[in-house]
PDB file of N, CA and C in Angstrom:
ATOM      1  N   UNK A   1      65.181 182.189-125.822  1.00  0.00           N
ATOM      2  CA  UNK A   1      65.486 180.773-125.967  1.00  0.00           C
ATOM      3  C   UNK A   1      66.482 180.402-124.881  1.00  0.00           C
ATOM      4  N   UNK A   2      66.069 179.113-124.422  1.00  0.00           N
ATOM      5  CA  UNK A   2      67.330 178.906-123.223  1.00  0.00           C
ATOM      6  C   UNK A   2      68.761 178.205-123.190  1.00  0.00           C
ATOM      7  N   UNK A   3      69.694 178.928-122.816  1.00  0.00           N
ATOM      8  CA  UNK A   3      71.083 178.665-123.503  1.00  0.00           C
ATOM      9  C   UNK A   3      71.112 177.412-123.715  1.00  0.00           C
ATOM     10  N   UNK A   4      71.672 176.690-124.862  1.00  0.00           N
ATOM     11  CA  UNK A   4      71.914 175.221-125.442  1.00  0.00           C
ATOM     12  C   UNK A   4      70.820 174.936-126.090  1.00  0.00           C
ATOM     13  N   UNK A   5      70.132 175.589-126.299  1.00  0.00           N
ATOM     14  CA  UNK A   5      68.826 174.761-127.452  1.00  0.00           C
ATOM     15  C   UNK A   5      68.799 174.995-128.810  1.00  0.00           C
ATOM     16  N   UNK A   6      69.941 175.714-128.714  1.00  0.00           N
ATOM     17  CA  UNK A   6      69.857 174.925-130.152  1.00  0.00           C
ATOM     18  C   UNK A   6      70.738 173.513-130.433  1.00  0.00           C
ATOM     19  N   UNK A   7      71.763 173.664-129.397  1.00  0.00           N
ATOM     20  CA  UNK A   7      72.373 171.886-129.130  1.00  0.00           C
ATOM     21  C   UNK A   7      71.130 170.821-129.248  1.00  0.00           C
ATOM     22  N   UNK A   8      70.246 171.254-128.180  1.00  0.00           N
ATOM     23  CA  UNK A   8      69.423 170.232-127.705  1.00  0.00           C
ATOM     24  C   UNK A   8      68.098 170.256-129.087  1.00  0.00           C
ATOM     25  N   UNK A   9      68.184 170.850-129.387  1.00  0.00           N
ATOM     26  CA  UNK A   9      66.374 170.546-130.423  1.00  0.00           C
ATOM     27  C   UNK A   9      67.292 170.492-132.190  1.00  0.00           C
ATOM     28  N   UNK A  10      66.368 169.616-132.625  1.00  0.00           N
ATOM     29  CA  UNK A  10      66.490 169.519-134.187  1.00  0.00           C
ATOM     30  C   UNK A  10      65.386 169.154-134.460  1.00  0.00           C
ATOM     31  N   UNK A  11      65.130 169.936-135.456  1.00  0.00           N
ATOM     32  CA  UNK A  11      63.595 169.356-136.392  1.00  0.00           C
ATOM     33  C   UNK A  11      64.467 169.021-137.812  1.00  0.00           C
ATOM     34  N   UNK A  12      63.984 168.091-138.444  1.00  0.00           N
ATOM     35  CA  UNK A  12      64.146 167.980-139.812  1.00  0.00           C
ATOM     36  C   UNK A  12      63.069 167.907-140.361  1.00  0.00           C
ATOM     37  N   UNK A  13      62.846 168.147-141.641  1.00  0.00           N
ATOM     38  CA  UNK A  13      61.845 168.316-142.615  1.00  0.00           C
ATOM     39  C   UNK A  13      62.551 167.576-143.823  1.00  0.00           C
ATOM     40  N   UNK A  14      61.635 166.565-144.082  1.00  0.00           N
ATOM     41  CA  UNK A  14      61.656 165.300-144.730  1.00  0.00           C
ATOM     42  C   UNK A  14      60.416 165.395-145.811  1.00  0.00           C
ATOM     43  N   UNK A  15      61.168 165.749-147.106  1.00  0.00           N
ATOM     44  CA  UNK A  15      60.071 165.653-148.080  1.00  0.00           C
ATOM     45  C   UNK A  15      59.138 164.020-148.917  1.00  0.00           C
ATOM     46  N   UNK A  16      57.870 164.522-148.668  1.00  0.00           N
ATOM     47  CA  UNK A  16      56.943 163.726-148.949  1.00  0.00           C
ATOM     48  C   UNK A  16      56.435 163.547-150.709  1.00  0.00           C
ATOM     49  N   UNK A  17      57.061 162.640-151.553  1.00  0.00           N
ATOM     50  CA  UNK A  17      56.976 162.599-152.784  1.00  0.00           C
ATOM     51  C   UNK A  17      55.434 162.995-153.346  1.00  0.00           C
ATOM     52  N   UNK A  18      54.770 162.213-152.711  1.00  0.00           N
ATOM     53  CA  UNK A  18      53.358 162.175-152.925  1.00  0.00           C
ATOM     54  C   UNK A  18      52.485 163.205-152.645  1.00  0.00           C
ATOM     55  N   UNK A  19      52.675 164.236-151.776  1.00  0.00           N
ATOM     56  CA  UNK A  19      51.809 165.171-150.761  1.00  0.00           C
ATOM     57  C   UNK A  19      51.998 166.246-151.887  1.00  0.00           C
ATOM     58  N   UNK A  20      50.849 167.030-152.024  1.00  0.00           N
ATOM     59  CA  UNK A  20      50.731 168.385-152.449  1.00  0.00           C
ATOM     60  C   UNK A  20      50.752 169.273-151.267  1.00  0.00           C
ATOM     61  N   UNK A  21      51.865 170.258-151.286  1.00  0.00           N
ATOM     62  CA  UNK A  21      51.885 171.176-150.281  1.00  0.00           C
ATOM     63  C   UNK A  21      50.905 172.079-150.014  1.00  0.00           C
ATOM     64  N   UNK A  22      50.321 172.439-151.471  1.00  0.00           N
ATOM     65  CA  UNK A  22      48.964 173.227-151.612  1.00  0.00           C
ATOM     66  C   UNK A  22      47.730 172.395-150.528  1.00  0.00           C
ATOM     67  N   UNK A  23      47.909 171.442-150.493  1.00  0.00           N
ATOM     68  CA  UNK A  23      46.577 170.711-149.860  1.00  0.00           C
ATOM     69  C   UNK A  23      46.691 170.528-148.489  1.00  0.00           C
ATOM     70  N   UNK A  24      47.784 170.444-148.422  1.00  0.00           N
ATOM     71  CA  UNK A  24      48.800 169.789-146.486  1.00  0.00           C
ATOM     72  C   UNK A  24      47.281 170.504-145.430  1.00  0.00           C
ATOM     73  N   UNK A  25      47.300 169.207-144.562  1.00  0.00           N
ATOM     74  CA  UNK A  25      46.376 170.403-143.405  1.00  0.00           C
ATOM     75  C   UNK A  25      47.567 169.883-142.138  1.00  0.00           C
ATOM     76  N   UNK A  26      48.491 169.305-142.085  1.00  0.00           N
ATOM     77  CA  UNK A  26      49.444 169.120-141.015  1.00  0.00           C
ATOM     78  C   UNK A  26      50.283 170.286-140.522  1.00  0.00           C
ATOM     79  N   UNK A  27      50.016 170.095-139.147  1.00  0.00           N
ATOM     80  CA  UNK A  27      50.416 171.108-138.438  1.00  0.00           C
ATOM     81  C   UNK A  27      50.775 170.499-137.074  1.00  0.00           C
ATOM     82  N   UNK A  28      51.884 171.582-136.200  1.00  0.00           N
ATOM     83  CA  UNK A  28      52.470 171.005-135.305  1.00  0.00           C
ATOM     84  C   UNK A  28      52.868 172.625-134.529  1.00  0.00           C
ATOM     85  N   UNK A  29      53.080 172.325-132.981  1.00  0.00           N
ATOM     86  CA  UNK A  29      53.452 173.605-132.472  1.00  0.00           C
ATOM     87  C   UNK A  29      55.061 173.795-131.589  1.00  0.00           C
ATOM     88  N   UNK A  30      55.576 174.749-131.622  1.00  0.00           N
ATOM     89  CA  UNK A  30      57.131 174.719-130.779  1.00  0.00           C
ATOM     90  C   UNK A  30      56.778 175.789-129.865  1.00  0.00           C
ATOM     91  N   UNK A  31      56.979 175.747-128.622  1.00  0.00           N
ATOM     92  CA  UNK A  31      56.732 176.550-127.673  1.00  0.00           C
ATOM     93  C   UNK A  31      58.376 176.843-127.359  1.00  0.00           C
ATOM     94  N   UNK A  32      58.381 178.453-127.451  1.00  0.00           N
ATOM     95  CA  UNK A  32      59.855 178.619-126.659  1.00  0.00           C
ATOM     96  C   UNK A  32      59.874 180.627-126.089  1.00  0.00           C
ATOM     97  N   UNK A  33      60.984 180.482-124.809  1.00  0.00           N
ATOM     98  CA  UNK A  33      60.878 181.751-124.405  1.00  0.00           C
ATOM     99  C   UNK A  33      60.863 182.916-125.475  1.00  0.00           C
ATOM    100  N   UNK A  34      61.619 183.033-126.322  1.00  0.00           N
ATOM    101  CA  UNK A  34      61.939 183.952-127.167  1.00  0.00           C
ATOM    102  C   UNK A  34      61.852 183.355-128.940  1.00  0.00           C
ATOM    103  N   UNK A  35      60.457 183.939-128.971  1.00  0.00           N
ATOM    104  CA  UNK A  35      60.083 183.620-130.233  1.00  0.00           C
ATOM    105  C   UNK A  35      60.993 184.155-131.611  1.00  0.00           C
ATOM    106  N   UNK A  36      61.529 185.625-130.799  1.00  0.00           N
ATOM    107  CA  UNK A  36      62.345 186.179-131.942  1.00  0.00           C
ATOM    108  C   UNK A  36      63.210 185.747-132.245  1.00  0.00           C
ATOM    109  N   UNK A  37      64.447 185.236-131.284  1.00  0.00           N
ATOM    110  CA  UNK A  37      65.109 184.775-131.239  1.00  0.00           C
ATOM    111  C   UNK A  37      65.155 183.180-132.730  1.00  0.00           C
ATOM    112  N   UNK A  38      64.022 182.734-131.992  1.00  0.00           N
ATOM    113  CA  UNK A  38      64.074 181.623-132.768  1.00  0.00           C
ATOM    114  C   UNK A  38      63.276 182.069-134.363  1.00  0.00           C
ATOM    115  N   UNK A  39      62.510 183.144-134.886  1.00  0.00           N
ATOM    116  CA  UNK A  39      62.291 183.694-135.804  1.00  0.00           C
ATOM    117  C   UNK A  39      63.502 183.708-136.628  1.00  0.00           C
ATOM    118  N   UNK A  40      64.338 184.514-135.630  1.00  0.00           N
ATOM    119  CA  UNK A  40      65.863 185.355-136.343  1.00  0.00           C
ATOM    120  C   UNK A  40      67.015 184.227-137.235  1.00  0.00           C
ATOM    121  N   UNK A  41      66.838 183.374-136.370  1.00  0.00           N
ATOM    122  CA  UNK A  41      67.664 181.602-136.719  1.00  0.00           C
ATOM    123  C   UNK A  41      66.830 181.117-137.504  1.00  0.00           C
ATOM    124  N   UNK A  42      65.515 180.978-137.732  1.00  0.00           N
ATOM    125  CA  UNK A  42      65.107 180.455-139.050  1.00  0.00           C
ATOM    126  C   UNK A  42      65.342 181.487-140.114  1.00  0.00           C
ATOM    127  N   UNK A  43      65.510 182.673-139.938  1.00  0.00           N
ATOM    128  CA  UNK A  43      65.682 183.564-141.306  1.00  0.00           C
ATOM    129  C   UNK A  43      66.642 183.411-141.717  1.00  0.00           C
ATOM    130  N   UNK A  44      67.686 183.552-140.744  1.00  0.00           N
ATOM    131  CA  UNK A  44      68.819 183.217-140.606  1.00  0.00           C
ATOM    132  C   UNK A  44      69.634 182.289-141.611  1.00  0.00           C
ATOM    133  N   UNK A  45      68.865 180.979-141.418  1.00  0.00           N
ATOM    134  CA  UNK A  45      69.091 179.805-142.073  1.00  0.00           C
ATOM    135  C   UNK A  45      68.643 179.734-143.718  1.00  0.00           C
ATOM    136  N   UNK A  46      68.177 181.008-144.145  1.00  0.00           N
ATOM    137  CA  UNK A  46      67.622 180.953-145.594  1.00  0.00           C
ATOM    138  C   UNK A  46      66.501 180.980-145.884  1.00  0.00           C
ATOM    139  N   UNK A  47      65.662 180.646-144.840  1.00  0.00           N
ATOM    140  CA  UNK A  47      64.233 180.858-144.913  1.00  0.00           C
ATOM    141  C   UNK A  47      63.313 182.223-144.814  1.00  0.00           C
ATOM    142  N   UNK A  48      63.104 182.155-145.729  1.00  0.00           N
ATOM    143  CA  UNK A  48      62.206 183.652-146.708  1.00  0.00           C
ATOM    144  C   UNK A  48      61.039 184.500-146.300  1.00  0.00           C
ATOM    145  N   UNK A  49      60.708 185.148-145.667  1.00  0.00           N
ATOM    146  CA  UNK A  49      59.280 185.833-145.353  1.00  0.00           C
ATOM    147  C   UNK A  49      58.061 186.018-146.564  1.00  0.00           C
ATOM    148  N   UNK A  50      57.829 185.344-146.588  1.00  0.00           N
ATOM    149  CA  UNK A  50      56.464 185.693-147.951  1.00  0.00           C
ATOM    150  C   UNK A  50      55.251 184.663-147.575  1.00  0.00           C
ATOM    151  N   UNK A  51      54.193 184.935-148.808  1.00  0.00           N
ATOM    152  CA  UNK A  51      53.117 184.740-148.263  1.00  0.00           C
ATOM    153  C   UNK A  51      52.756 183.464-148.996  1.00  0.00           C
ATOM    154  N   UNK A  52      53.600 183.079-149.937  1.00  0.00           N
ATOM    155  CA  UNK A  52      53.215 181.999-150.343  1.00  0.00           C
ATOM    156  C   UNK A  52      54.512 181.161-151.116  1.00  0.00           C
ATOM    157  N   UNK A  53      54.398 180.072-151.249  1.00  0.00           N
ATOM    158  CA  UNK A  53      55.508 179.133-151.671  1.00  0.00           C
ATOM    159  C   UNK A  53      56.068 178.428-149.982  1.00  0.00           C
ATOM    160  N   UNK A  54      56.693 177.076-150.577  1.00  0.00           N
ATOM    161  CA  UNK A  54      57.464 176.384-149.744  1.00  0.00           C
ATOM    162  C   UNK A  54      58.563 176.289-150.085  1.00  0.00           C
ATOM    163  N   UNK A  55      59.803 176.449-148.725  1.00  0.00           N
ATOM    164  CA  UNK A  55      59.418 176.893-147.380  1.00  0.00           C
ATOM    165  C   UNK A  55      58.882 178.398-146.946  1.00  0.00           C
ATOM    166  N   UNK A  56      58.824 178.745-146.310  1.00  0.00           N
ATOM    167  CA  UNK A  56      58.349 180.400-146.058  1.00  0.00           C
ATOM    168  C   UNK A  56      58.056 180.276-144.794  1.00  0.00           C
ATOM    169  N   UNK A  57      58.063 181.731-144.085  1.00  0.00           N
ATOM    170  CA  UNK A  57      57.667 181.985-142.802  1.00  0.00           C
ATOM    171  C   UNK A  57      56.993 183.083-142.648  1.00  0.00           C
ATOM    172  N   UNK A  58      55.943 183.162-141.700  1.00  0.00           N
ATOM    173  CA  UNK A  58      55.352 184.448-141.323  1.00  0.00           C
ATOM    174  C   UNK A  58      55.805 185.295-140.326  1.00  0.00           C
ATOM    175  N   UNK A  59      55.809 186.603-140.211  1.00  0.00           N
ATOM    176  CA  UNK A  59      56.535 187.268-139.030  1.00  0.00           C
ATOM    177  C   UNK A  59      55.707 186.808-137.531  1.00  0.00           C
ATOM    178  N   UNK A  60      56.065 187.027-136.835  1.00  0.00           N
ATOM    179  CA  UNK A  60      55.307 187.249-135.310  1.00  0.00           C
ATOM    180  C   UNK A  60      54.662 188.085-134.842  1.00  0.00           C
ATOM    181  N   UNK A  61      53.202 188.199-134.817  1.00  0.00           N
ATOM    182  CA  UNK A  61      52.561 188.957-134.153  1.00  0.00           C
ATOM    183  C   UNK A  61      52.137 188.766-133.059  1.00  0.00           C
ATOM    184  N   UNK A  62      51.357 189.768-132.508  1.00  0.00           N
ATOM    185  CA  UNK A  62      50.880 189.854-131.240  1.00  0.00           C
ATOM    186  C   UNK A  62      49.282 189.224-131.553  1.00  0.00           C
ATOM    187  N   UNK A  63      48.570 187.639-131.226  1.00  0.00           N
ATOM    188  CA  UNK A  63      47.490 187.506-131.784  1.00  0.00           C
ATOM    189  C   UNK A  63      46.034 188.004-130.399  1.00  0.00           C
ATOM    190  N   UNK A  64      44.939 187.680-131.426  1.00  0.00           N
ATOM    191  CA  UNK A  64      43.760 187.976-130.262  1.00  0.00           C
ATOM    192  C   UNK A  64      44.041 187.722-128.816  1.00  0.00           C
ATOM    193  N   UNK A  65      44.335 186.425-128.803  1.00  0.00           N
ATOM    194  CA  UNK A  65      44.744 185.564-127.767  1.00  0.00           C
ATOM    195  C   UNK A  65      45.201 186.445-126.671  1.00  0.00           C
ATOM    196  N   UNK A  66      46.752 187.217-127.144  1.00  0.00           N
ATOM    197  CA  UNK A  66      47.421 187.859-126.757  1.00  0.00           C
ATOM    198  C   UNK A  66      48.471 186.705-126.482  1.00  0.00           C
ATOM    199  N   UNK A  67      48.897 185.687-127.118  1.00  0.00           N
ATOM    200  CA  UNK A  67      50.213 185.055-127.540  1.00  0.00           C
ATOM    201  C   UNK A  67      50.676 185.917-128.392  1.00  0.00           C
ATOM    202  N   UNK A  68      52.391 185.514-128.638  1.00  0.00           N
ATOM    203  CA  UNK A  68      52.977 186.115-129.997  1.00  0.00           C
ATOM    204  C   UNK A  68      53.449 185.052-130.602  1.00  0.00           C
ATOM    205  N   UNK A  69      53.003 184.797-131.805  1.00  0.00           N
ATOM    206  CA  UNK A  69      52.831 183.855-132.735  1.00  0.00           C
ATOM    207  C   UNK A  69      53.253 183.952-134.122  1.00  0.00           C
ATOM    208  N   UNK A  70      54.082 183.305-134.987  1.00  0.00           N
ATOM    209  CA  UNK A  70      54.642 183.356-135.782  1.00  0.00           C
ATOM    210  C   UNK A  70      54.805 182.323-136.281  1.00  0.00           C
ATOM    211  N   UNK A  71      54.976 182.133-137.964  1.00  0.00           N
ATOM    212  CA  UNK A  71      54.638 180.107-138.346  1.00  0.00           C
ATOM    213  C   UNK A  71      55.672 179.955-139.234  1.00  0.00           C
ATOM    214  N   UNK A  72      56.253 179.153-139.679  1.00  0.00           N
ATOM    215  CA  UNK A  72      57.782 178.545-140.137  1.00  0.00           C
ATOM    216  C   UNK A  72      56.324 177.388-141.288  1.00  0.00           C
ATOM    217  N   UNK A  73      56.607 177.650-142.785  1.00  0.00           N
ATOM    218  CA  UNK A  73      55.795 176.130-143.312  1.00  0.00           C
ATOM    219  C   UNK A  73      56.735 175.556-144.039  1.00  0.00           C
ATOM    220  N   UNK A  74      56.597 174.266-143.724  1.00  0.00           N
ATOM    221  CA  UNK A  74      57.979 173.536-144.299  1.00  0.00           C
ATOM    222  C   UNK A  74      57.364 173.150-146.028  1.00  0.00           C
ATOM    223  N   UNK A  75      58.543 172.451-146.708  1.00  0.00           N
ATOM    224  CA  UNK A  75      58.443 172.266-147.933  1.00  0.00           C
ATOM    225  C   UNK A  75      57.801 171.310-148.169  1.00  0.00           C
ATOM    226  N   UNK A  76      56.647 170.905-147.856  1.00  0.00           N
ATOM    227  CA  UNK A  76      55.355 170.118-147.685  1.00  0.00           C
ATOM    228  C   UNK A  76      53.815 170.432-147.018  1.00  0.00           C
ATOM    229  N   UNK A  77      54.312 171.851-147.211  1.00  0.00           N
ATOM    230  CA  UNK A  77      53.264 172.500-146.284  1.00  0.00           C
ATOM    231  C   UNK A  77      52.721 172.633-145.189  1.00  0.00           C
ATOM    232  N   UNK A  78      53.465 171.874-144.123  1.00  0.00           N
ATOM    233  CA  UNK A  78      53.308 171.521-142.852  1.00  0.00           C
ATOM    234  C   UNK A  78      53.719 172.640-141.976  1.00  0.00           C
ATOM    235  N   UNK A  79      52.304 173.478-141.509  1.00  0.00           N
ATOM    236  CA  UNK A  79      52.307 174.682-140.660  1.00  0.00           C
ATOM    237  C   UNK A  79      53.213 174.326-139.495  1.00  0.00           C
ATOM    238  N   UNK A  80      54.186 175.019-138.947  1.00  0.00           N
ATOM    239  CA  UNK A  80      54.974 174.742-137.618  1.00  0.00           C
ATOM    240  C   UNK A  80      54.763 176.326-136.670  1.00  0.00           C
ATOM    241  N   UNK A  81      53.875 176.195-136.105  1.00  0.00           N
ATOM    242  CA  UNK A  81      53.338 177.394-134.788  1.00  0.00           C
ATOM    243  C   UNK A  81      54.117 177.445-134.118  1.00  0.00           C
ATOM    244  N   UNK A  82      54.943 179.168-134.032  1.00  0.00           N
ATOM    245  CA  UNK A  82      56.475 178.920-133.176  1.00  0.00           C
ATOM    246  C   UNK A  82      55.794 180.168-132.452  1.00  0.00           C
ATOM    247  N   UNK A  83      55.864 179.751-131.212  1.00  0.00           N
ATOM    248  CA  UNK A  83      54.897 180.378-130.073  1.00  0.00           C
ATOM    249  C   UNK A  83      55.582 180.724-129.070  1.00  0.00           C
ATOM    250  N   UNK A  84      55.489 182.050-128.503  1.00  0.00           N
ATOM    251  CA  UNK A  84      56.124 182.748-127.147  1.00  0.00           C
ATOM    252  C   UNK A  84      55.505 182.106-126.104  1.00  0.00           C
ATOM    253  N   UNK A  85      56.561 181.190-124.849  1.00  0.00           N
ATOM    254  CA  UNK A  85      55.808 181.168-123.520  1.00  0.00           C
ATOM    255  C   UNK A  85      55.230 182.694-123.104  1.00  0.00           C
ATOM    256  N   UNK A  86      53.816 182.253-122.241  1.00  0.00           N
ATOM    257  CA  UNK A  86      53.521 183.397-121.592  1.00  0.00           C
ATOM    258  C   UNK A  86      54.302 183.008-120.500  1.00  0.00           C
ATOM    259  N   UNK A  87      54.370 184.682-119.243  1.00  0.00           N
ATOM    260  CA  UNK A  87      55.256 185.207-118.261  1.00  0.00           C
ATOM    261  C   UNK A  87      53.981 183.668-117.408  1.00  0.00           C
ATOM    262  N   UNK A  88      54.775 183.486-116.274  1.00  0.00           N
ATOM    263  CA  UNK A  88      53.779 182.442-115.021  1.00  0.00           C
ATOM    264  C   UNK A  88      52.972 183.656-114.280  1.00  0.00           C
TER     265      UNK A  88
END
């Protein structure tokens, strides 16, 4: 991650009275150098590794693609794809 971002970026997650999280198909992506990094700060922050319930996060793997990819779902079910730049 590049020094000051976490100064510079905020997401908030704003719950939706109406929305079933079970149903959510919203999704959104964060591209950053160091996925772990930013993994480590969402765990960090209280957020739980498991496979189901909101909020929760998945670890980072290495996918087909050959990105490393890892997903943060907020308490509305809204997938957030927290994605390693590839090298140029």
């Amino acid at each position: 991650m590049p020094p000051g971002l976490a100064e510079e970026l905020s997401l908030e997650f704003v719950p939706f009275a109406d929305l079933d999280p079970a149903t959510s198909s919203f999704m959104c992506s964060i591209r950053v150098d160091d996925v772990d990094e930013l993994y480590r700060r969402i765990t960090a922050a209280g957020v739980v590794e498991k496979m189901v319930g909101f909020p929760r996060v998945h670890p980072v793997a290495t996918q087909p693609s050959g990105l490393r990819i890892g997903n943060l779902i907020d308490i509305d079910g809204t997938q957030v794809n927290l994605i390693e730049n590839t090298a140029p």
